[in-house]
C-alpha atoms as a PDB file:
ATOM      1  CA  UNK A   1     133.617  31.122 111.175  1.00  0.00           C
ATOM      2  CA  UNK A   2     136.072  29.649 113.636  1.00  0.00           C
ATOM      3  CA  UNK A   3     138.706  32.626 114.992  1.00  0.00           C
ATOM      4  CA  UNK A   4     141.906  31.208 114.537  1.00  0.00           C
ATOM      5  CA  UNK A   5     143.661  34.105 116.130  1.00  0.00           C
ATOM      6  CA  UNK A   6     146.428  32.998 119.484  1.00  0.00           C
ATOM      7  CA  UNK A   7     145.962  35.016 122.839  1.00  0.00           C
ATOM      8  CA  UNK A   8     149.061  36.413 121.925  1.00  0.00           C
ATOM      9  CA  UNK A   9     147.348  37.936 118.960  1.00  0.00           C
ATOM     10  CA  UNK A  10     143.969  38.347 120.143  1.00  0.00           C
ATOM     11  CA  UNK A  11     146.622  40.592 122.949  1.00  0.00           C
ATOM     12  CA  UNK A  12     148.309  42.525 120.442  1.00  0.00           C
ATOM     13  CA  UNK A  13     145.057  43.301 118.281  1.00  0.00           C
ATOM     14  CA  UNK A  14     143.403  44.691 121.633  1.00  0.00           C
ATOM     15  CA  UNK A  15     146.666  46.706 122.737  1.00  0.00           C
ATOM     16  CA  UNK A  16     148.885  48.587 119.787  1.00  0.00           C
ATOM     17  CA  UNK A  17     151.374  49.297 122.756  1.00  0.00           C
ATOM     18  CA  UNK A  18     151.284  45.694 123.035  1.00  0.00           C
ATOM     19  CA  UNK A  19     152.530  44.893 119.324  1.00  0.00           C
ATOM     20  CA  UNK A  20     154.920  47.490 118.993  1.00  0.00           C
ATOM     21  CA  UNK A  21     156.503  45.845 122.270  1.00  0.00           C
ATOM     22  CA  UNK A  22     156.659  42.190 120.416  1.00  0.00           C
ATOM     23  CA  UNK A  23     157.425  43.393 117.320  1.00  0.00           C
ATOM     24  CA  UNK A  24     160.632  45.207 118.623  1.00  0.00           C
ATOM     25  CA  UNK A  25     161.191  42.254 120.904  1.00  0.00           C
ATOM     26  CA  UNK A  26     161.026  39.849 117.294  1.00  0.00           C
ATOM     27  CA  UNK A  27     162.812  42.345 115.738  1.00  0.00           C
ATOM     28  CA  UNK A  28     165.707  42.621 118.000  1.00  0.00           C
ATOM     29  CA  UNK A  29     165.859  38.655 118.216  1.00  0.00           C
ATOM     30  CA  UNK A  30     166.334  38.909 114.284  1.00  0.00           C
ATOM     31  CA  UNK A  31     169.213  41.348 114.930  1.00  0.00           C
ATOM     32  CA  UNK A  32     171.080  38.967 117.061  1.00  0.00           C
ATOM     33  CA  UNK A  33     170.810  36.446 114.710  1.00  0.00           C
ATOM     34  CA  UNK A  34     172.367  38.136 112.044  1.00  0.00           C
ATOM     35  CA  UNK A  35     174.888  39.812 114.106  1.00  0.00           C
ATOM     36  CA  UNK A  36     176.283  36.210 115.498  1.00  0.00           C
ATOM     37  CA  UNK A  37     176.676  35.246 111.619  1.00  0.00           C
ATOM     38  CA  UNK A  38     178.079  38.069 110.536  1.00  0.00           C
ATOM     39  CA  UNK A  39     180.096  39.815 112.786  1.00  0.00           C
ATOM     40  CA  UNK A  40     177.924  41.234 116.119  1.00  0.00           C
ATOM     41  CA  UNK A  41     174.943  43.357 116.965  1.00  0.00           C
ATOM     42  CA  UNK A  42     175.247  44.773 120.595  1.00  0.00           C
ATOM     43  CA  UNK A  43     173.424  47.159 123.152  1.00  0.00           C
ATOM     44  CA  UNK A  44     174.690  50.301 124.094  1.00  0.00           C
ATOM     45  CA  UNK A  45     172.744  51.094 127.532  1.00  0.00           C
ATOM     46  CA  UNK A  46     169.184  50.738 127.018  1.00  0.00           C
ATOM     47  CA  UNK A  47     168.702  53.273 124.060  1.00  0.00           C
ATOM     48  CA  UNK A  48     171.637  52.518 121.139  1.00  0.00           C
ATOM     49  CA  UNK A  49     172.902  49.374 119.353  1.00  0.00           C
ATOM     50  CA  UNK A  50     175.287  48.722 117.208  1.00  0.00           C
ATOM     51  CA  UNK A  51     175.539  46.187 114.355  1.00  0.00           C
ATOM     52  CA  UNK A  52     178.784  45.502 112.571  1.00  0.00           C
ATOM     53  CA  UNK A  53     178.731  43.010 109.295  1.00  0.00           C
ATOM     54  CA  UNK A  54     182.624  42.155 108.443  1.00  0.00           C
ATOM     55  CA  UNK A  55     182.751  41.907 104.368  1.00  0.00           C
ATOM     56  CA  UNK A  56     185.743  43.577 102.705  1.00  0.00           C
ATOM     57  CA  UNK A  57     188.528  46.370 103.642  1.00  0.00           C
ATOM     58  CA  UNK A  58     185.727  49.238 102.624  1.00  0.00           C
ATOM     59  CA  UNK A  59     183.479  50.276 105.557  1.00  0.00           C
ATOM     60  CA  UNK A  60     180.282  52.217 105.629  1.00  0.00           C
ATOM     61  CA  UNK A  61     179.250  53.414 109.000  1.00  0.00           C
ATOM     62  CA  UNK A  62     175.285  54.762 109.271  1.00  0.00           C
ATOM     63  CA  UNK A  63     173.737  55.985 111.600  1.00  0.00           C
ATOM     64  CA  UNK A  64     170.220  55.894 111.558  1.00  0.00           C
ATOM     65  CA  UNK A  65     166.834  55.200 113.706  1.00  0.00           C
ATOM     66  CA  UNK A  66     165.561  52.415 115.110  1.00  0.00           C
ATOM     67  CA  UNK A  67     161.584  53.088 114.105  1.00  0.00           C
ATOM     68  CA  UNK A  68     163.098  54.036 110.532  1.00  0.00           C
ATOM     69  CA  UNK A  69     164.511  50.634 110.223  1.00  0.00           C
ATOM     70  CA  UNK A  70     162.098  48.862 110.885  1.00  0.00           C
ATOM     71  CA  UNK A  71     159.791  50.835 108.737  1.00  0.00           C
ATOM     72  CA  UNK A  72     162.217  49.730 106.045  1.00  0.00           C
ATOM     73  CA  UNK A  73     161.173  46.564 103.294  1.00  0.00           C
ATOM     74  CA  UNK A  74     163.151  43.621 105.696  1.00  0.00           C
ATOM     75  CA  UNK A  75     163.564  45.638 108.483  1.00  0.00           C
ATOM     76  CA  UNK A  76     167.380  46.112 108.325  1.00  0.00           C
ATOM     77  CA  UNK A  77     169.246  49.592 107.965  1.00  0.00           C
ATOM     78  CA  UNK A  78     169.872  51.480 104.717  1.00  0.00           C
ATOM     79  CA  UNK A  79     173.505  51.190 105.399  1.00  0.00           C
ATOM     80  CA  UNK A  80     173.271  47.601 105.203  1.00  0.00           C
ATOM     81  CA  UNK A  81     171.016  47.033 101.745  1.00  0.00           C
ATOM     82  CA  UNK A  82     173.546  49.477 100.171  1.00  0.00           C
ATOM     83  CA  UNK A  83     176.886  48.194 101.383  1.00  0.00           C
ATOM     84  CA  UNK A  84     175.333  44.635 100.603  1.00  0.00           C
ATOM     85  CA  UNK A  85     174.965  45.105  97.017  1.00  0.00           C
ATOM     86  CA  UNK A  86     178.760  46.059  97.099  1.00  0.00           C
ATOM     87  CA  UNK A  87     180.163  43.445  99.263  1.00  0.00           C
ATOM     88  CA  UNK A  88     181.051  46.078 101.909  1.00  0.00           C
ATOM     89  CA  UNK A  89     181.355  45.774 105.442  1.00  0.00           C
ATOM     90  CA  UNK A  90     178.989  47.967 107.502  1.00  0.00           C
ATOM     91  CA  UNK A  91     179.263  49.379 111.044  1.00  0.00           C
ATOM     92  CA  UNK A  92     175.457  50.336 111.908  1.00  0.00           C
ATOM     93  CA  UNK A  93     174.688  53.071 115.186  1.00  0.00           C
ATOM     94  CA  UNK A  94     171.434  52.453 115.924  1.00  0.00           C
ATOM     95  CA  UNK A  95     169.472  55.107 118.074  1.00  0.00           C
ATOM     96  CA  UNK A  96     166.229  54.798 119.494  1.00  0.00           C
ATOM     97  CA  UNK A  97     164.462  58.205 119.270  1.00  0.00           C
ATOM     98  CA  UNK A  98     165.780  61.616 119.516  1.00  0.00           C
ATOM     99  CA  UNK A  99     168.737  60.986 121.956  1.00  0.00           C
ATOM    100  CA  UNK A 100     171.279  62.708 119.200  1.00  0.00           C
ATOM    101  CA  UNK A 101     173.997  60.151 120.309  1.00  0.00           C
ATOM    102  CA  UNK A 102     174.770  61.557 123.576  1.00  0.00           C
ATOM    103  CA  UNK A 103     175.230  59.292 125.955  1.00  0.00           C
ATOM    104  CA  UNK A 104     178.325  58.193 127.567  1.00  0.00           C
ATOM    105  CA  UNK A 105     178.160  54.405 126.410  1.00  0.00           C
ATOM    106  CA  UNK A 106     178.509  55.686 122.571  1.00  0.00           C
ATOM    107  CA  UNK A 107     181.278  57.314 123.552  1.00  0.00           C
ATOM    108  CA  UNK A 108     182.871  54.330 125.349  1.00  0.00           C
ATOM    109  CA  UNK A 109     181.904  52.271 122.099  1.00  0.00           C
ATOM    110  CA  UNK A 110     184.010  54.614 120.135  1.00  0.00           C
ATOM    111  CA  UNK A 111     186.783  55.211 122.242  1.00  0.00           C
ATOM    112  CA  UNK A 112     187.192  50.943 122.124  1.00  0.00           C
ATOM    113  CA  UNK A 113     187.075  51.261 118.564  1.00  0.00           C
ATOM    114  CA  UNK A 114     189.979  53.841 118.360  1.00  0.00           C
ATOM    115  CA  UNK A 115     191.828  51.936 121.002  1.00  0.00           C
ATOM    116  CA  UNK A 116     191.433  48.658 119.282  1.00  0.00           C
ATOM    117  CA  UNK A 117     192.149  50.364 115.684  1.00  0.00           C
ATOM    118  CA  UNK A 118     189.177  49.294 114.338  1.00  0.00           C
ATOM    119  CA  UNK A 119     189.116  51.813 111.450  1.00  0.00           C
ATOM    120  CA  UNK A 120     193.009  51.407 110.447  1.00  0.00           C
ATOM    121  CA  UNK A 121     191.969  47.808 109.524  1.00  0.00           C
ATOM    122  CA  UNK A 122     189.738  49.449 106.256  1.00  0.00           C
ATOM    123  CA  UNK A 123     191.091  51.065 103.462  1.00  0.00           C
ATOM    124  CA  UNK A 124     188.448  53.146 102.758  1.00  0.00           C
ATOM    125  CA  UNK A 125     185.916  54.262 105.534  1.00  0.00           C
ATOM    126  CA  UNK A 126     182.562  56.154 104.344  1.00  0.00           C
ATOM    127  CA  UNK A 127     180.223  58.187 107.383  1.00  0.00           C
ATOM    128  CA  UNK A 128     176.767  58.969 106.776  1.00  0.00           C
ATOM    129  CA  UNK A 129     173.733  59.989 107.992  1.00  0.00           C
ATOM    130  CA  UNK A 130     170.998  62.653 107.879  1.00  0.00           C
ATOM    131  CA  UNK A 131     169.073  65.490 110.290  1.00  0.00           C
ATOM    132  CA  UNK A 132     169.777  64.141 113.787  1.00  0.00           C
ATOM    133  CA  UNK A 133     172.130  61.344 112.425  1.00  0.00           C
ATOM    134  CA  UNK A 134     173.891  63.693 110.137  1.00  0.00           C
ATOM    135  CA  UNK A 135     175.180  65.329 113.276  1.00  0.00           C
ATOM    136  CA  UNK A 136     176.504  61.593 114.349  1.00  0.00           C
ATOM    137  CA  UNK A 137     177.915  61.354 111.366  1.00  0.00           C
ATOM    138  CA  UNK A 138     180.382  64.346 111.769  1.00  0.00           C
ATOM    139  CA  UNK A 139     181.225  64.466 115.070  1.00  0.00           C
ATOM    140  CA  UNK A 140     181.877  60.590 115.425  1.00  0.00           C
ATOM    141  CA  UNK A 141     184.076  60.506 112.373  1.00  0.00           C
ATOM    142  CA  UNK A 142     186.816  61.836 114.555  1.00  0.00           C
ATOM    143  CA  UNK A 143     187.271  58.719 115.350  1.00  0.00           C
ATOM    144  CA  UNK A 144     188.426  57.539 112.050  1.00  0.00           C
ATOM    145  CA  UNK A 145     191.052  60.271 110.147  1.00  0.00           C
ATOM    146  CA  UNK A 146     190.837  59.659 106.780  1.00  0.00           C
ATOM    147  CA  UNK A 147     187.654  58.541 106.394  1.00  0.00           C
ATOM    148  CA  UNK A 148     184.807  60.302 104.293  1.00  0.00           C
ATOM    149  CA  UNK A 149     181.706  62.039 105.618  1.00  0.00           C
ATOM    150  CA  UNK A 150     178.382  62.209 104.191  1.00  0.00           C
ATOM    151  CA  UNK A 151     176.243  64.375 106.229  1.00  0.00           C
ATOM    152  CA  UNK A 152     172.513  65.525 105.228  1.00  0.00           C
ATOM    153  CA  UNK A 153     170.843  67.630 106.487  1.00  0.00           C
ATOM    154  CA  UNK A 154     173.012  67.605 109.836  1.00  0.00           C
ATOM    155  CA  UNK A 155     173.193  70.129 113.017  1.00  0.00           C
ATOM    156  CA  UNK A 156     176.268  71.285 114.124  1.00  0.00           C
ATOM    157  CA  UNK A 157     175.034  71.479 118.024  1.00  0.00           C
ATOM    158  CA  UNK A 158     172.041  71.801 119.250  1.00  0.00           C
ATOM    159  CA  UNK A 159     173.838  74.098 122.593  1.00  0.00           C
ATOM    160  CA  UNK A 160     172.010  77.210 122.642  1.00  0.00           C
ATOM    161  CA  UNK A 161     174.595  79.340 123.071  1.00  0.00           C
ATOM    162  CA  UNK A 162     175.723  78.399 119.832  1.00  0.00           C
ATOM    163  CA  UNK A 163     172.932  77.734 117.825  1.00  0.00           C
ATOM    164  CA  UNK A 164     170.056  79.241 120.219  1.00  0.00           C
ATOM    165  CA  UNK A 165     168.213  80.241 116.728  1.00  0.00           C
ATOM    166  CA  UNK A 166     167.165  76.948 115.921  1.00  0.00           C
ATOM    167  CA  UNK A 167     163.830  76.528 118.153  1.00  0.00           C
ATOM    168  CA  UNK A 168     162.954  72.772 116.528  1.00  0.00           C
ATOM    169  CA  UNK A 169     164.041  69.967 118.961  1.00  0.00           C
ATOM    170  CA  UNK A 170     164.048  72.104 122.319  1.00  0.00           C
ATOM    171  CA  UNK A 171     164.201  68.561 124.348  1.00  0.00           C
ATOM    172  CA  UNK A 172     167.286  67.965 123.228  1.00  0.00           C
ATOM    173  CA  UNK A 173     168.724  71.033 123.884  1.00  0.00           C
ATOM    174  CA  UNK A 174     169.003  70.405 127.421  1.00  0.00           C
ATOM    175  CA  UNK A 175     171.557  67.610 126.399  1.00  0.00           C
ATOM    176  CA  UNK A 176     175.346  68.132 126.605  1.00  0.00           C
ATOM    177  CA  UNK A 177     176.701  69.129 123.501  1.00  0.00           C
ATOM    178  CA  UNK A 178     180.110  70.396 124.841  1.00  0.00           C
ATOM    179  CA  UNK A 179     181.743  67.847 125.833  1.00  0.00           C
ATOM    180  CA  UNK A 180     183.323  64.343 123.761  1.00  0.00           C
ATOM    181  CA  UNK A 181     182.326  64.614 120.282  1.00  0.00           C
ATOM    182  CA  UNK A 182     179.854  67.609 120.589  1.00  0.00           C
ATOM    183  CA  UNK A 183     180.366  70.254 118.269  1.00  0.00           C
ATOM    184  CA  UNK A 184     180.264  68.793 114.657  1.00  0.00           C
ATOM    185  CA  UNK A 185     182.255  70.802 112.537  1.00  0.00           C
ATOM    186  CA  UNK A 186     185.292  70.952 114.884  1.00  0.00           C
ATOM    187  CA  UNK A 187     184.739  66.425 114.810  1.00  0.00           C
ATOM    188  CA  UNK A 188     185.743  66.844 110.658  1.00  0.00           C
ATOM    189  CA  UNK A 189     188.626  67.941 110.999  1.00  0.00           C
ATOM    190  CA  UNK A 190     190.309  64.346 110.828  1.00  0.00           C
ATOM    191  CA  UNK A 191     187.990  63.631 108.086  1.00  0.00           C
ATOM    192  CA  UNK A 192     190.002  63.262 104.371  1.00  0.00           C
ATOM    193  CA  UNK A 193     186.661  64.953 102.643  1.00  0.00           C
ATOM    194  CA  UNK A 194     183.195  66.120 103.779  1.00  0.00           C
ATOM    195  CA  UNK A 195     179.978  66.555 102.022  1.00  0.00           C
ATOM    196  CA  UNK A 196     176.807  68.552 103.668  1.00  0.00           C
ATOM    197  CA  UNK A 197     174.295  68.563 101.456  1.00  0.00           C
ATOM    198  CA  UNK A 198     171.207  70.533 102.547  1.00  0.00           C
ATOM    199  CA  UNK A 199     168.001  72.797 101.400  1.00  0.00           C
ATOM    200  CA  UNK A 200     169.426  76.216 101.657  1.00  0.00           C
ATOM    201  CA  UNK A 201     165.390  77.356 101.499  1.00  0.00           C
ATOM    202  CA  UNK A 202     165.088  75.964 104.604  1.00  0.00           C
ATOM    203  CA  UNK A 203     166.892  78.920 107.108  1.00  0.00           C
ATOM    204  CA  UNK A 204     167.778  76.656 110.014  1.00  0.00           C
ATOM    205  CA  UNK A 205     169.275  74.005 108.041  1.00  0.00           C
ATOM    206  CA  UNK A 206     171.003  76.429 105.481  1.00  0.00           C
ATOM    207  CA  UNK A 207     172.591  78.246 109.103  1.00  0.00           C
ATOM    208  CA  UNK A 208     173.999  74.988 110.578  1.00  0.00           C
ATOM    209  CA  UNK A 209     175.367  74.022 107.395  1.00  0.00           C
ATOM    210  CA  UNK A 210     176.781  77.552 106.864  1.00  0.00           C
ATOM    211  CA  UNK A 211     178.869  76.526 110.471  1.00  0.00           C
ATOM    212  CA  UNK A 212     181.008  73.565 108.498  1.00  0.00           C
ATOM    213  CA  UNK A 213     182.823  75.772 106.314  1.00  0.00           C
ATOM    214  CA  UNK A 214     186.110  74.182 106.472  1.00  0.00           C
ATOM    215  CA  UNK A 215     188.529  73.667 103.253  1.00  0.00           C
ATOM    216  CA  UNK A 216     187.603  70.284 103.154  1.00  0.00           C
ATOM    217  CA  UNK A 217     184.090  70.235 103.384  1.00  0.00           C
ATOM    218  CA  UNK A 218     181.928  70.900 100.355  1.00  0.00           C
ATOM    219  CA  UNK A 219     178.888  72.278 100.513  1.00  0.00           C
ATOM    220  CA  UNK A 220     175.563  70.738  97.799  1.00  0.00           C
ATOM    221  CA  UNK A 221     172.678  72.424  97.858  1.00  0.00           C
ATOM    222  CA  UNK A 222     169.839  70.705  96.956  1.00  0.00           C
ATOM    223  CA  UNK A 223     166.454  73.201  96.903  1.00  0.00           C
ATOM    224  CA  UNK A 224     163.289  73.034  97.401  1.00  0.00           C
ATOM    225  CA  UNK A 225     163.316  69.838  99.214  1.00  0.00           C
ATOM    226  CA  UNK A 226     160.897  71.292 101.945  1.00  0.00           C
ATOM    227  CA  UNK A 227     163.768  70.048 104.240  1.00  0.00           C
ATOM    228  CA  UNK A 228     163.326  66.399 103.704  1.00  0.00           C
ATOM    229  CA  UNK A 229     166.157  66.183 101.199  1.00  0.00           C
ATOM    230  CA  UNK A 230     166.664  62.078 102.661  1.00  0.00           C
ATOM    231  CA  UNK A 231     163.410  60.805 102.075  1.00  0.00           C
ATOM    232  CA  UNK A 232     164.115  62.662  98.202  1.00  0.00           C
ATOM    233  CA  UNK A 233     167.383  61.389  97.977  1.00  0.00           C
ATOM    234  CA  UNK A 234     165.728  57.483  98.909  1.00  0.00           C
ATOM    235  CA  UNK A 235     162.703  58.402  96.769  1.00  0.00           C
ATOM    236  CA  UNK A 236     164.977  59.740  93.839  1.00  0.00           C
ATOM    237  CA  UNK A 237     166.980  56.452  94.164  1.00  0.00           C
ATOM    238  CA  UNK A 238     170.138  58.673  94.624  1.00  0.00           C
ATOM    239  CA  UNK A 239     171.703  57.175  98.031  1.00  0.00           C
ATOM    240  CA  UNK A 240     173.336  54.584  96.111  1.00  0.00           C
ATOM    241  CA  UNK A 241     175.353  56.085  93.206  1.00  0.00           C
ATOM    242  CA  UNK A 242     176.284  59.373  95.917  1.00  0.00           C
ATOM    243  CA  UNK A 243     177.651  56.363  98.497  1.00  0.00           C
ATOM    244  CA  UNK A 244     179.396  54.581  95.707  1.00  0.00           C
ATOM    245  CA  UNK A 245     180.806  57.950  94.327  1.00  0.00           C
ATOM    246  CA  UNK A 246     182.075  59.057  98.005  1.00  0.00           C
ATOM    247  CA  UNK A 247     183.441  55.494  98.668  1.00  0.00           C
ATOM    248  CA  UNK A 248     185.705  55.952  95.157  1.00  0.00           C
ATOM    249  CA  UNK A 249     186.653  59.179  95.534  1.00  0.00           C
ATOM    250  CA  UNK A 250     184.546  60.482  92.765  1.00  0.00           C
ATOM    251  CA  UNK A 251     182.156  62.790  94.308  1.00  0.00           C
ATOM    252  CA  UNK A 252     182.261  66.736  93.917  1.00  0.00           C
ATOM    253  CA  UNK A 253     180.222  69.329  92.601  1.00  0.00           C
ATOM    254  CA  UNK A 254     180.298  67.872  88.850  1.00  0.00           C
ATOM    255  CA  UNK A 255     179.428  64.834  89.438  1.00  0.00           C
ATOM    256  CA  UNK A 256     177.100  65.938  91.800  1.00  0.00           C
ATOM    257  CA  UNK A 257     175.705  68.384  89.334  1.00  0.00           C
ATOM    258  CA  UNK A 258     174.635  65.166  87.298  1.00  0.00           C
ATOM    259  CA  UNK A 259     172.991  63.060  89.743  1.00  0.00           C
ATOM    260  CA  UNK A 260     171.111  66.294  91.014  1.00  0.00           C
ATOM    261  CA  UNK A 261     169.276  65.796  87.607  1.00  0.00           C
ATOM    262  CA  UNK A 262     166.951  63.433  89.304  1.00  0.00           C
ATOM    263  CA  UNK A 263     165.208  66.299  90.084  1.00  0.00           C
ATOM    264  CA  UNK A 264     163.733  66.999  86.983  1.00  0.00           C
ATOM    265  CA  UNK A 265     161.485  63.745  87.073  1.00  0.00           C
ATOM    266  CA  UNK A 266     160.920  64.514  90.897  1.00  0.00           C
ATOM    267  CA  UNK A 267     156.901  65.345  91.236  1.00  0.00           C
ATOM    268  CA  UNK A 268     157.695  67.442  95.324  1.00  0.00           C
ATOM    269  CA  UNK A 269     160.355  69.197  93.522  1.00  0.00           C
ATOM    270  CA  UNK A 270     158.548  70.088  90.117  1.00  0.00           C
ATOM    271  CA  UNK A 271     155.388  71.045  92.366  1.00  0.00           C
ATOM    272  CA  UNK A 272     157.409  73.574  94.394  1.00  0.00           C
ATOM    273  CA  UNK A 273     159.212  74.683  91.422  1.00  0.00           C
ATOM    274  CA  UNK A 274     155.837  75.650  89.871  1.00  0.00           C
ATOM    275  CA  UNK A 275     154.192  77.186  93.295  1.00  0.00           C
ATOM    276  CA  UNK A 276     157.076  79.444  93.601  1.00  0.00           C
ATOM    277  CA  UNK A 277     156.739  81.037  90.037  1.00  0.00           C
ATOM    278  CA  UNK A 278     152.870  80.910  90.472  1.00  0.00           C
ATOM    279  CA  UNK A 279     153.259  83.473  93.450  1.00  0.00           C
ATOM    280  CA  UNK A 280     155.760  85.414  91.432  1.00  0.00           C
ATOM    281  CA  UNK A 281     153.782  85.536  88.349  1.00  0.00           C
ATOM    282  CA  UNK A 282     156.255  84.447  85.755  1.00  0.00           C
ATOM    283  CA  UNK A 283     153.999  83.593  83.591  1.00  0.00           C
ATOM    284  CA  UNK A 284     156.390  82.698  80.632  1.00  0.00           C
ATOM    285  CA  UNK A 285     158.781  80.438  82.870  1.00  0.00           C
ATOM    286  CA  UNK A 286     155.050  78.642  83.650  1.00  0.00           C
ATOM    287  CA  UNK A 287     154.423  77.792  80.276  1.00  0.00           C
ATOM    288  CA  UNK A 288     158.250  76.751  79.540  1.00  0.00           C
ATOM    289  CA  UNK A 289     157.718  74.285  82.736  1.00  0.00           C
ATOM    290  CA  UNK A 290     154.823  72.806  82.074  1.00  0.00           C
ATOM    291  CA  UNK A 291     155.771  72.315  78.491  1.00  0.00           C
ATOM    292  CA  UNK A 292     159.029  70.596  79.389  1.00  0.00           C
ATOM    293  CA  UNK A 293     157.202  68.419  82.327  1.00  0.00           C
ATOM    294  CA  UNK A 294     153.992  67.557  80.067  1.00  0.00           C
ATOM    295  CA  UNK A 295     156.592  66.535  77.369  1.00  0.00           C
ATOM    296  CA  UNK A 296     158.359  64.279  79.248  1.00  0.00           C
ATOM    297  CA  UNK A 297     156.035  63.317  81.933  1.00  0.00           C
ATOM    298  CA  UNK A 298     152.184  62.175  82.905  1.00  0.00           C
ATOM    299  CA  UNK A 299     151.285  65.322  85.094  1.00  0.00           C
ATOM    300  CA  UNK A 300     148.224  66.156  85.201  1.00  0.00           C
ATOM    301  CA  UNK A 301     148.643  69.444  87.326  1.00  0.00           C
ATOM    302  CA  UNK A 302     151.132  70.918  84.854  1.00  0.00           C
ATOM    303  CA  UNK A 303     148.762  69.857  81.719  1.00  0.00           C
ATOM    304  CA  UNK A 304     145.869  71.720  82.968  1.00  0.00           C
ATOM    305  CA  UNK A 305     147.821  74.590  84.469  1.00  0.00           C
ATOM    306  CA  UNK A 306     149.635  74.900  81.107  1.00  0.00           C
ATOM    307  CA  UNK A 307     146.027  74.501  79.226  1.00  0.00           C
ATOM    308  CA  UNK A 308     144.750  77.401  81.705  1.00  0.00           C
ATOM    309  CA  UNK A 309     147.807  80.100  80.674  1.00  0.00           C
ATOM    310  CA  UNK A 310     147.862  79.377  77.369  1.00  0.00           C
ATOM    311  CA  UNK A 311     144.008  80.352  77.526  1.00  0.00           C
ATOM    312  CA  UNK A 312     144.806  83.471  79.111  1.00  0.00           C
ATOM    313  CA  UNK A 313     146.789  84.611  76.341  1.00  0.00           C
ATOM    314  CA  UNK A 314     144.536  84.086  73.649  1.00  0.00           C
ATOM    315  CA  UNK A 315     142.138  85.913  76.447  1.00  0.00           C
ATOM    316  CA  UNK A 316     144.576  88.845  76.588  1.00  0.00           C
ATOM    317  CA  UNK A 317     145.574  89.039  72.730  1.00  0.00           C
ATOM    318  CA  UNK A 318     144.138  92.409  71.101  1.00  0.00           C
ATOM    319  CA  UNK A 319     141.654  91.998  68.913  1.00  0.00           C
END
């Protein structure tokens, strides 16, 4: 058999380094592309980007990861496939690793955008992002009063003095969080609404979302999420209708209430649900579980854990 494979290739195969080099390389090349058609894709020092698609007077500004995106179906940001679908324009902050958006060329991006009024030109302007980004999300959206926030999961500072309880991400503690747009929560309060939606089982998330307690920021639990509540929120297919709801003014705790129903055909969430009355032996809300999930669903776990207590209590009957 003939090997048909370029040095190039051959390279890459040999060297994993190597590939991850050319495929960012190829993948920033597609970036520019699309940016020159549609409105721009820049650098921001050696570590940020940002790409900005011009559609209609509603914007939706993401921040998210660079190694997420391109992890993504078509390699382009979240922000993009869901303001797409709508015809909205989309202002993309794209970071690569854990620098939490602190670095002095974001803030010169941002301070052109407020100079140039860049947000007044929108009618309605939706933030968003989650963990790391969620604290982008809030403390960048000072920029644009009025706007909306969506912020999962996010931190409210990583400065120890302020939140020297939270021991995940101790790089990026050392980074300045006290000076422009540092401490989250004081960055809302331009914002017209805010939404933090986090696991409150999860103490160090439930603790920096206890810090945005403003009048204007609501507060949506969403439980045992094991802290990943934006990979369930992509998984339950609810970043769409939540964007779409915050972009027309529709979200709060009702509505919320009804797309938080996802949950009950969520297999993580069911699991945990289950676990936790497992170690408090509640043996009755078992059986009402696994009868409602079996019903409705093809769970094998919850069939033969339901089989299993309903054998116990023939077991324990009096003869």
């Amino acid at each position: 058999m003939t090997d048909l494979a370029s040095p190039q290739e051959a390279a890459e195969a040999a060297d994993p380094a190597l590939a991850a080099k050319t495929d960012r390389a190829a993948w920033l090349a597609m970036m520019d592309r699309l940016g020159e058609d549609a409105g721009y894709f820049i650098s921001l020092g050696s570590r940020h980007w940002a790409f900005f698609v011009d559609e209609s007077p509603i914007l939706l500004v993401t921040f998210e990861r660079i190694e997420a995106i391109m992890a993504r179906p078509g390699q382009m940001p979240l922000g993009h496939e869901l303001a797409r679908t709508k015809g909205w324009s989309h202002l993309c902050l794209i970071a690569d690793g854990d620098t939490w958006y602190r670095d002095k060329r974001v803030y010169g991006y941002m301070d052109r955008l407020v100079d140039e009024a860049f947000f007044e030109d929108f009618d309605t302007v939706v933030f968003m992002g989650a963990g790391m980004e969620g604290y982008a999300a809030a403390a960048y959206s000072v920029a644009a009063p009025g706007c909306t926030v969506l912020a999962i999961n996010p931190r409210a500072t990583l400065d120890p003095a302020i939140a020297g309880w939270d021991g995940r991400a101790r790089k990026a503690r050392r980074l300045d969080f006290n000076s422009r747009y540092g401490y989250a929560p004081h960055m809302l309060e331009g914002a017209r609404q805010a939404f933090v939606l986090y696991d409150p089982t999860m103490r160090e998330d439930a603790m920096h979302a206890a810090l945005f307690h403003d009048s204007h920021v609501l507060q949506l639990r969403l439980p045992r999420l094991g802290g990943r509540v934006d990979w369930a929120l992509d998984h339950m297919q609810l970043f769409k209708p939540l964007v779409d709801a915050a972009v027309d003014g529709r979200l709060n705790r009702t509505s919320f209430a009804r797309l938080w129903r996802a949950r009950r055909n969520f297999g993580p969430y069911l699991r945990q649900l289950l676990t936790e009355l497992e170690a408090g032996g509640r043996t009755a809300l078992q059986i009402r579980l696994c009868r409602n999930v079996t019903e409705r669903l093809n769970a094998p776990r919850f069939r033969k854990r339901l089989a299993d207590l309903l054998a116990d209590e023939v077991r324990w009957q009096p003869s």
